[in-house]
Protein backbone atom coordinates (compact mmCIF):
# COMPACT_ATOMS: atom_id res chain seq x y z
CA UNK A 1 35.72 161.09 151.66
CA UNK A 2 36.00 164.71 152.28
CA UNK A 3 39.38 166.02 153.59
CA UNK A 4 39.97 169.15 155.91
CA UNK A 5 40.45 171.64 153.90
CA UNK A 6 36.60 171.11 152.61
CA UNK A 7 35.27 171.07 156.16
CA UNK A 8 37.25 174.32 156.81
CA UNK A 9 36.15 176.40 153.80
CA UNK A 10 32.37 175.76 154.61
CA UNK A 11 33.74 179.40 157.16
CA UNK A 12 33.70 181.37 153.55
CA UNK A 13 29.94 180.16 153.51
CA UNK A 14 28.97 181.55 156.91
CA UNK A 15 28.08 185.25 156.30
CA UNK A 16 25.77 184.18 153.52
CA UNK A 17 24.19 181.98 155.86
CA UNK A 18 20.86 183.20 157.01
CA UNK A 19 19.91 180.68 160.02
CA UNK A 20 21.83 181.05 163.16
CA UNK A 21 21.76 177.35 164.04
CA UNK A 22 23.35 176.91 160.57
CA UNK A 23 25.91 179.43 161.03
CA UNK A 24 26.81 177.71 164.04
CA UNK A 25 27.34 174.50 162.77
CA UNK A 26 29.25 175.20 160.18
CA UNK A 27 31.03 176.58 162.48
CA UNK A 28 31.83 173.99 164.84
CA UNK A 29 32.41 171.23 162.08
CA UNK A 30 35.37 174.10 160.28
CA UNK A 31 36.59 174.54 164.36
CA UNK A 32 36.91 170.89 165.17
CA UNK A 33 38.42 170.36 162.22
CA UNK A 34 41.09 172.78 162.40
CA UNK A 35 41.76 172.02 165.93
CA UNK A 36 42.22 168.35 164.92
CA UNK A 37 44.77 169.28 162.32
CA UNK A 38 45.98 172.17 164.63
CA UNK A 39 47.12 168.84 167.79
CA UNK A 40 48.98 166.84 164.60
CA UNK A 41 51.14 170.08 163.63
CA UNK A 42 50.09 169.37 160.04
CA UNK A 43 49.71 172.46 157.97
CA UNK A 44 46.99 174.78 158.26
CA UNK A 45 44.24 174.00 156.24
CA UNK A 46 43.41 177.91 156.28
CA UNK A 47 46.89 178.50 154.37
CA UNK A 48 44.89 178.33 150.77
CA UNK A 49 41.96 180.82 151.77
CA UNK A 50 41.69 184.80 151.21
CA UNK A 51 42.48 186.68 154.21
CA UNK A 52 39.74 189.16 153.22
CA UNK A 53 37.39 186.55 153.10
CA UNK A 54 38.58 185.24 156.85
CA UNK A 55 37.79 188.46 158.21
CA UNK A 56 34.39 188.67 156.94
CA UNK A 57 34.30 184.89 158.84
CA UNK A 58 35.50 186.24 161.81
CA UNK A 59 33.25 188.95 162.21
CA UNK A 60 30.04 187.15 161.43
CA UNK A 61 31.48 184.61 164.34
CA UNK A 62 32.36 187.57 167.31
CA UNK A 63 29.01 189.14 166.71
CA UNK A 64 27.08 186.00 167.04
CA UNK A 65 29.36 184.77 170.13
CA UNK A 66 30.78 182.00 168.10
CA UNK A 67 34.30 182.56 169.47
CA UNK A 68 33.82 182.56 172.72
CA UNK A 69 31.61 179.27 172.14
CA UNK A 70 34.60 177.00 172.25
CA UNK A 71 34.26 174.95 175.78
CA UNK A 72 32.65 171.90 173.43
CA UNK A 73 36.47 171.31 172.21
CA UNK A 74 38.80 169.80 174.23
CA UNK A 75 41.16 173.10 176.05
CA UNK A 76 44.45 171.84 174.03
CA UNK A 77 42.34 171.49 170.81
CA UNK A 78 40.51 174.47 171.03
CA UNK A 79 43.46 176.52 171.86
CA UNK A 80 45.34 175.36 168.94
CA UNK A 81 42.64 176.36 166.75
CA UNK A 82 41.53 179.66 168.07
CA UNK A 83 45.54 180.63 167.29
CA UNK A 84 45.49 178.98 163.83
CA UNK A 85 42.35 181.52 162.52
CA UNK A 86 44.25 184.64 164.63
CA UNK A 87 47.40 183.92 162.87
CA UNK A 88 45.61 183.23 159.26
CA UNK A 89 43.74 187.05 159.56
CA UNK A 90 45.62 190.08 157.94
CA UNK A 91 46.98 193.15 160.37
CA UNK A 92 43.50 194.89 161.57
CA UNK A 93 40.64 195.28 164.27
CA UNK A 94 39.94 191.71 163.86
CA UNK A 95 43.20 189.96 164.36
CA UNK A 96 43.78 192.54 167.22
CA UNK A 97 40.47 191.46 168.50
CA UNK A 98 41.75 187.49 168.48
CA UNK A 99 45.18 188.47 169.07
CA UNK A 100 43.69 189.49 172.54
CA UNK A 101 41.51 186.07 173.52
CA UNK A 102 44.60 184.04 172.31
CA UNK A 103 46.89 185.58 175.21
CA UNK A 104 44.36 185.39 177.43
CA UNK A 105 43.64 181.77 177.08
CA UNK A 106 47.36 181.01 176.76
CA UNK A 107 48.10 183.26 180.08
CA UNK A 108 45.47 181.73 181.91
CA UNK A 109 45.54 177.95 180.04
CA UNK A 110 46.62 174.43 182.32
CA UNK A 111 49.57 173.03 181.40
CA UNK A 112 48.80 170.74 178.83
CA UNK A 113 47.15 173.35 176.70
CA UNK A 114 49.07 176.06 177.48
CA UNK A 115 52.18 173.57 175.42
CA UNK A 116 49.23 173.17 172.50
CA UNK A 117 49.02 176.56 171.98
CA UNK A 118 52.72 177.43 172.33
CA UNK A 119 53.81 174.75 170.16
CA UNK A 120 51.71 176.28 167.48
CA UNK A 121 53.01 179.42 167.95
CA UNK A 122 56.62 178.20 167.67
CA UNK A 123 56.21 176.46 164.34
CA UNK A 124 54.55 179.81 163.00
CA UNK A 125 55.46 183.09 163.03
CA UNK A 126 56.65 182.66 166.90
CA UNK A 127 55.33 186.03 167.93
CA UNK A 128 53.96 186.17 171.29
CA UNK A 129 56.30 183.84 172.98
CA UNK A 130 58.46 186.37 173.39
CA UNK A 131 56.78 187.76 176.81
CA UNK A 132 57.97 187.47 180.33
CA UNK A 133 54.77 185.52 181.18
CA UNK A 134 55.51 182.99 178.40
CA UNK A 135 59.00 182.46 179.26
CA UNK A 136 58.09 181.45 182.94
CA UNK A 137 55.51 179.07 181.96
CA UNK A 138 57.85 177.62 179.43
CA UNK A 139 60.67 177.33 182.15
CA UNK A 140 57.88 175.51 184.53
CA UNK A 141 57.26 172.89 181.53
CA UNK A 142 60.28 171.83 180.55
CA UNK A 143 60.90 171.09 184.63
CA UNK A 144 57.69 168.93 184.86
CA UNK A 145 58.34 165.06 185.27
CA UNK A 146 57.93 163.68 182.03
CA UNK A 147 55.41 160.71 183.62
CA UNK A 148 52.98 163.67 184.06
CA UNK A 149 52.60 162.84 180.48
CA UNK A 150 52.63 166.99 178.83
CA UNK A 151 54.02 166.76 175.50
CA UNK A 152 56.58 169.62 175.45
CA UNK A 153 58.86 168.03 172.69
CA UNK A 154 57.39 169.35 169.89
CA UNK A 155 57.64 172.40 171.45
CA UNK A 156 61.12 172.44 172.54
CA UNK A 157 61.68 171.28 169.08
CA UNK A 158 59.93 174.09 167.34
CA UNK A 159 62.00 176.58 169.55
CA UNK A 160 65.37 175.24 168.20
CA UNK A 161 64.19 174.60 164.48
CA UNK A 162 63.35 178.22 164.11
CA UNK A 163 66.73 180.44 163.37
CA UNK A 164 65.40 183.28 165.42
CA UNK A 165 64.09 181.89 168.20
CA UNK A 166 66.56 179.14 168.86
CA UNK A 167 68.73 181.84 169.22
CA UNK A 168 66.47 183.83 171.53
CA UNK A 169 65.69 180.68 173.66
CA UNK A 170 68.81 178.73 173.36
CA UNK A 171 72.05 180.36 171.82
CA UNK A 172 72.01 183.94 174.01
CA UNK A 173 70.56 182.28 176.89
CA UNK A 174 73.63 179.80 176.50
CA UNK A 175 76.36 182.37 178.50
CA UNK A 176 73.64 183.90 180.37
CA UNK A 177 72.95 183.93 184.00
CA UNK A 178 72.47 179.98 185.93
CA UNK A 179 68.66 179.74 185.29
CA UNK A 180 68.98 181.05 181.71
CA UNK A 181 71.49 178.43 181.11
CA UNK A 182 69.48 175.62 182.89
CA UNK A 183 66.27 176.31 181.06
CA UNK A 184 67.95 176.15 177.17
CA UNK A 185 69.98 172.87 178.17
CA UNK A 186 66.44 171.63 179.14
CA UNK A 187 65.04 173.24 176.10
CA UNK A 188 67.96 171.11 174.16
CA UNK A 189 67.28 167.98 176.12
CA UNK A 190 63.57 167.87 175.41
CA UNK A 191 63.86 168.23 171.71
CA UNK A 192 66.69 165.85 171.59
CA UNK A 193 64.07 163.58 172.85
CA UNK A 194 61.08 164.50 170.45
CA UNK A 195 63.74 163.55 167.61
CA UNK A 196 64.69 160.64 168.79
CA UNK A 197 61.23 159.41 169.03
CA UNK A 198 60.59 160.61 165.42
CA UNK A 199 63.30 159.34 164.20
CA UNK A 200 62.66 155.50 165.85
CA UNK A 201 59.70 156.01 163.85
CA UNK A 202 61.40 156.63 160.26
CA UNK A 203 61.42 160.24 160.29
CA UNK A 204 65.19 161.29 161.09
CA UNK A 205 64.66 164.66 159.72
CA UNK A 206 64.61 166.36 163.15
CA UNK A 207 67.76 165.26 163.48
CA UNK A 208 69.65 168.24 161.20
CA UNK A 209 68.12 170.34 163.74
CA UNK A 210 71.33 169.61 166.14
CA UNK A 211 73.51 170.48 163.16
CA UNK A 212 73.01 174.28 162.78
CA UNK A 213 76.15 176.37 163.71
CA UNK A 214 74.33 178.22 165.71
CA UNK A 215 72.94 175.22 168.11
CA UNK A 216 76.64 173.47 168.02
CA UNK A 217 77.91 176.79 169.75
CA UNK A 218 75.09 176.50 172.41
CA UNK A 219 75.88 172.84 172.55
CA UNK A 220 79.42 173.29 172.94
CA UNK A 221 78.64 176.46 175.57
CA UNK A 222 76.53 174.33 177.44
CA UNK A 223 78.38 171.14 177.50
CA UNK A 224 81.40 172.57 178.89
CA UNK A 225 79.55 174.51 181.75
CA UNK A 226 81.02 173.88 185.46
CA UNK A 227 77.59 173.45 187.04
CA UNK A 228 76.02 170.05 186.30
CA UNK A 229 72.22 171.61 186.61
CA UNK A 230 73.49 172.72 183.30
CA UNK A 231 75.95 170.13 181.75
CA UNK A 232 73.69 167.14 182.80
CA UNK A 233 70.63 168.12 180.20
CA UNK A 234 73.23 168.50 177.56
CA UNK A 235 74.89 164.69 178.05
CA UNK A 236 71.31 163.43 178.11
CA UNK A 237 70.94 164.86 175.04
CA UNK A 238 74.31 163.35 173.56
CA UNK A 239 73.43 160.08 174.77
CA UNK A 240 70.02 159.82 173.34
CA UNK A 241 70.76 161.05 169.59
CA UNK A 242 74.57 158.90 170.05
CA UNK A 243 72.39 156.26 168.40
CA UNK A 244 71.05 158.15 165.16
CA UNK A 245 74.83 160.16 164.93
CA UNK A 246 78.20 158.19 164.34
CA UNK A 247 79.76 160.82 165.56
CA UNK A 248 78.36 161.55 169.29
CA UNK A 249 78.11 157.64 169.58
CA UNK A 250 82.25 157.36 168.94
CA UNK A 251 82.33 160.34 172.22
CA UNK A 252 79.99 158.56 173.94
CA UNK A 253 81.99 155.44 173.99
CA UNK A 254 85.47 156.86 173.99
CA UNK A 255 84.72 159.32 177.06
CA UNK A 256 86.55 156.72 179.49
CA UNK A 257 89.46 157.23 178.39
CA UNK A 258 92.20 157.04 181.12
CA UNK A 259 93.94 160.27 179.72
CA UNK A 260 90.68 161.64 180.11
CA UNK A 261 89.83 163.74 182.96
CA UNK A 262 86.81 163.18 185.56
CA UNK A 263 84.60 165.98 184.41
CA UNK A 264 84.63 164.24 181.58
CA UNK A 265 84.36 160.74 182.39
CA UNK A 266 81.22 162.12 184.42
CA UNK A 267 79.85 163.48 181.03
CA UNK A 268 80.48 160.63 179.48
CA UNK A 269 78.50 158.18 182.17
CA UNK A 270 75.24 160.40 181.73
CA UNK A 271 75.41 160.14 178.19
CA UNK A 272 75.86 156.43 178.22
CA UNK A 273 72.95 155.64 180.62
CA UNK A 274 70.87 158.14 178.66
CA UNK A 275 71.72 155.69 175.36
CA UNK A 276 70.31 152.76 177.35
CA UNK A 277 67.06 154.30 176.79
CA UNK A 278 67.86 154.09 173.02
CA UNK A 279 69.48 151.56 172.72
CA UNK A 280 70.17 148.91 175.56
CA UNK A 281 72.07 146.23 174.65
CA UNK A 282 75.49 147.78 173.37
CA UNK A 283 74.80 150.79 175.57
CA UNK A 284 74.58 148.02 178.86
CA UNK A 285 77.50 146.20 177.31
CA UNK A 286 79.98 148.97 176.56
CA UNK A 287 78.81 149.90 180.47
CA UNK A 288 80.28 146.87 181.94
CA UNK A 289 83.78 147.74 180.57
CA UNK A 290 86.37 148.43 183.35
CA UNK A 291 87.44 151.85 182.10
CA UNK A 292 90.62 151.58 184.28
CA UNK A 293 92.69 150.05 181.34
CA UNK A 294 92.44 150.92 177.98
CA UNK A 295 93.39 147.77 176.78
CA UNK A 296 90.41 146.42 178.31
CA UNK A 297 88.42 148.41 176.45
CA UNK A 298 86.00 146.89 173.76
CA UNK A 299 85.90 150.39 171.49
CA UNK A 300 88.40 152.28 169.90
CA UNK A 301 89.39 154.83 172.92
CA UNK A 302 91.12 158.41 171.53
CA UNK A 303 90.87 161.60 173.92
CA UNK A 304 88.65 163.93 173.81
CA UNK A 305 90.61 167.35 174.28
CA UNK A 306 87.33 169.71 174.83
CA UNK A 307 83.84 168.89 175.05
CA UNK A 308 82.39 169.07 171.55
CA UNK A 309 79.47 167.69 169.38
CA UNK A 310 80.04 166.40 166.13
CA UNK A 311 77.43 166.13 163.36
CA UNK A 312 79.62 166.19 160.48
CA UNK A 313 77.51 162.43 159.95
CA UNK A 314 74.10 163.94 159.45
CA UNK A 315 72.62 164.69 156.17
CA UNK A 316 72.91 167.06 154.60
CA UNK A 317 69.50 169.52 154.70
């Protein structure tokens, strides 16, 4: 059985190929191909090929109208793919060229492919998401009901795995102005969730995302802030990786603490009903504990002086 990366080197083949209709189906197989292993954010199977040789590819496919010839492929799919051959072509005419049909499908892209393409261009080089345009379509996504169904976790997850742009999208923007601040707790709360449901599934790797100094100073930032638009995303996030973390769980359940103070016990009552959706059994059991006495209490209660995160539990990476 042939695997991906034979389906997408039949593109070397296409300026020797003499017959139009074979040109162009070689060039749909290599596309559909790519954009299938472009949705699973595997690695690209045009990694191992000569840029030189790409560029000969590419401009065999813009003079026949192969580019453009993409509406066969679902819009996510496509998307992806069209940005995985711009990003695999070397600084000239040609990448400039694809550079320019990415944007515009990403500027002008739905919802659901607009997150295809950007999560793409988070786990690569990240350049382009840097634009004014981007950052208000990312802002719009990460507000969208989650029933709608548009997968922004991997997304929000690629933005805080990256050094440079978690600290473009989530550190700076953490003691910015009230929407900056809202939009990288949401950021924070939508990866939190893309790790948990990785890690359900045996991969717990996302987790050491949360454990970069970096992200802890956001974390703590954002935690701590007055307005609950912004502290609310961050508990959510607690609560949901208390499970996979020793650490958070041990706030989680200690943040009733009569010594405590109601900011905090309010903290603490998001996080816990965020758990539930974790884990509901102890989560709905430790919520049933009066938190008016601590010797009531079925955990181990110490105080909590400041809002803080603790991953000290994790893995090391």
């Amino acid at each position: 059985m042939k695997g991906p990366w034979t389906y997408v080197s039949g593109l070397l083949d296409l300026p020797r190929m003499e017959d139009p209709a074979d040109r162009r189906a070689s060039w749909r197989q290599a596309m559909a191909t790519l954009a299938r292993v472009s949705v699973q954010n595997g690695p690209s199977p045009l990694d191992g090929l000569h840029p030189d040789a790409l560029v000969k590819v590419v401009k065999v496919a813009l003079r026949d109208g192969l580019v453009d010839d993409l509406d066969w492929l679902a819009p996510p799919a496509s998307g992806a793919a069209l940005y995985a051959l711009a990003a695999a072509l070397p600084p000239g005419a040609e990448q400039r060229d694809m550079g320019r049909r990415v944007l515009a499908r990403l500027n002008t892209a739905n919802a659901e492919t607009f997150v295809a393409m950007a999560t793409r261009m988070a786990l690569g080089s990240g350049k382009g998401l840097g634009t004014s345009a981007v950052r208000a379509r990312v802002g719009l996504v990460v507000e969208l009901p989650l029933a709608l169904g548009v997968r922004d976790g991997p997304l929000a997850l690629g933005l805080c795995a990256s050094r440079e742009l978690a600290r473009e999208w989530i550190v700076m923007p953490s003691s910015g102005s009230l929407h900056a601040r809202r939009m990288a707790a949401r950021l924070v709360e939508r990866a939190a969730r893309e790790a948990v449901t990785r890690a359900q599934q045996g991969d717990d790797h996302a987790m050491r995302v949360f454990a970069t100094n970096g992200l802890q100073e956001a974390w703590r930032r954002l935690f701590g802030d007055r307005e609950s638009l912004v502290w609310r995303s961050i508990a959510v996030a607690r609560g949901l990786l208390a499970p996979f973390v020793p650490g958070l769980k041990e706030e989680v359940l200690g943040a009733f603490a009569p010594a405590l103070t109601p900011a905090e016990w309010r903290r603490g009552a998001t996080s816990l009903a965020a758990m539930v959706a974790v884990e509901p059994e102890p989560s709905l059991r430790a919520s049933i504990v009066p938190p008016c006495s601590s010797t009531s209490l079925r955990v181990k209660v110490r105080p909590i002086p400041s809002p803080a995160c603790d991953f000290s539990r994790l893995p090391s990476a």
